[in-house]
Protein backbone atom coordinates (compact mmCIF):
# COMPACT_ATOMS: atom_id res chain seq x y z
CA UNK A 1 81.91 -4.61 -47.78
CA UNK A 2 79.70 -5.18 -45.06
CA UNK A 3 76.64 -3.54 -46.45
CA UNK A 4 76.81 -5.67 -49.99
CA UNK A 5 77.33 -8.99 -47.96
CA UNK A 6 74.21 -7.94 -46.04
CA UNK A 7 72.70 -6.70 -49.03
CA UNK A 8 72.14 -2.97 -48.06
CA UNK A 9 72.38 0.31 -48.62
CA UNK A 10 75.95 1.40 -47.36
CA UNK A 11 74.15 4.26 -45.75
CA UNK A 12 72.39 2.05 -43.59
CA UNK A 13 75.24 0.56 -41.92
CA UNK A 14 76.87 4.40 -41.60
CA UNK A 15 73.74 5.39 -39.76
CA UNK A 16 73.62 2.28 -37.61
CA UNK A 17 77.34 2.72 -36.85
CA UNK A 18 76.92 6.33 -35.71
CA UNK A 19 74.01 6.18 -34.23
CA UNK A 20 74.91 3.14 -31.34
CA UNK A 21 78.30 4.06 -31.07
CA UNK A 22 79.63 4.36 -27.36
CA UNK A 23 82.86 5.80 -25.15
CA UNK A 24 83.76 2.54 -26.67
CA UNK A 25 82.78 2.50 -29.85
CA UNK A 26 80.42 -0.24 -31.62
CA UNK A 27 79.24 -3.09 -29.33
CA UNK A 28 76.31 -5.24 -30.32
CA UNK A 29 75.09 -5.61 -26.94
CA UNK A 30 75.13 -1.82 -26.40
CA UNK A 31 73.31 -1.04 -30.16
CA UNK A 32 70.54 -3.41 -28.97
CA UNK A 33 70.09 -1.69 -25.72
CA UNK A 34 69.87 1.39 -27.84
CA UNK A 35 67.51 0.40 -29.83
CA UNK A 36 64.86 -0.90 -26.82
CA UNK A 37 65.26 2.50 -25.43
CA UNK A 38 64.69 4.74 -28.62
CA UNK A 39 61.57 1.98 -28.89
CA UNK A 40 60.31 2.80 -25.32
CA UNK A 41 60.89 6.27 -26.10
CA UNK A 42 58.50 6.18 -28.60
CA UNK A 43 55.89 4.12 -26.94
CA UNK A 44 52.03 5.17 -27.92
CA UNK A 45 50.60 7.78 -25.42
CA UNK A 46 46.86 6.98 -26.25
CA UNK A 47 44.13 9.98 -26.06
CA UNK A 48 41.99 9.79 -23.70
CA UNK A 49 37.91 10.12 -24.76
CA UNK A 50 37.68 13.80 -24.38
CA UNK A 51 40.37 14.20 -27.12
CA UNK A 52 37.98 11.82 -29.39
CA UNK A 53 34.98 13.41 -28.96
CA UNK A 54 36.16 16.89 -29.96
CA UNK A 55 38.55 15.09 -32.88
CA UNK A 56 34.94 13.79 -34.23
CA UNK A 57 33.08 16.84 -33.72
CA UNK A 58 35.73 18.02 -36.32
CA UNK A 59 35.25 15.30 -37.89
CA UNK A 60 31.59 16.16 -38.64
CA UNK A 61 31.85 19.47 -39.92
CA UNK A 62 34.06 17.47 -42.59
CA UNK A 63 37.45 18.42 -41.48
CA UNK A 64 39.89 15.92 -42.95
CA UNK A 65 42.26 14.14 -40.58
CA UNK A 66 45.46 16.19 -41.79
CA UNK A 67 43.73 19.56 -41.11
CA UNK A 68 42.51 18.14 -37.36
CA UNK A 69 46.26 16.84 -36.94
CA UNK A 70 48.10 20.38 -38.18
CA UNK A 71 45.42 22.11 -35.89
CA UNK A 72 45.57 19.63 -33.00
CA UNK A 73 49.36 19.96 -32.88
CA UNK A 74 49.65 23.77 -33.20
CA UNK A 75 46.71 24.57 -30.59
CA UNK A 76 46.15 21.53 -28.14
CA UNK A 77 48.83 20.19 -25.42
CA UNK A 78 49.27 16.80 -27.63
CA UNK A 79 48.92 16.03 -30.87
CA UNK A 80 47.60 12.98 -33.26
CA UNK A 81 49.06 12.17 -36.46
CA UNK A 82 46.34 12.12 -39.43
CA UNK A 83 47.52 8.40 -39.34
CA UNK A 84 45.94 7.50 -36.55
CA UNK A 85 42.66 9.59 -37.47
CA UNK A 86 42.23 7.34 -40.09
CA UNK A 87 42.35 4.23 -38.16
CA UNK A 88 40.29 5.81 -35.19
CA UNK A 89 37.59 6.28 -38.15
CA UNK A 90 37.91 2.62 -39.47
CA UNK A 91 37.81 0.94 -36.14
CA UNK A 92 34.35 2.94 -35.32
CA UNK A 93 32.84 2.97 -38.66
């Protein structure tokens, strides 16, 4: 019932249910602080300008972002999604 007042998906009130529930259940107040954690969780950890310079040197020998992120993940200490490649490339055009 809630979900078509609300006009959703019923599965998006299951998920929201189960994922903020406490030792007490569901409490607003308690989903939001939730929330602000899993969002600080995933705060951006920016690469620093060594990471750059060898993403572009990949970059020039015409590596596309998805092969530098699937490499960069499986071989480096941090990874990049091809994402943010994109936008790195757009911002310094």
């Amino acid at each position: 019932m809630i979900a078509k007042f609300i006009e959703v998906h019923p599965s998006t009130i299951s998920r929201e249910l189960r994922r903020n529930r406490g030792d007490r259940g569901y409490r607003h107040k308690q989903a939001h602080q939730f929330a602000m954690e899993r969002r600080q969780d995933k705060s951006k950890v920016s690469i620093d300008s060594g990471a750059w310079s060898f993403i572009e040197s990949l970059i020039r020998e015409e590596w596309s972002p998805e092969q530098i992120s699937g490499w960069v993940a499986e071989n480096m200490s941090y990874s990049v999604s091809h994402e943010h490649i994109y936008q790195y490339i757009l911002s310094n055009k």
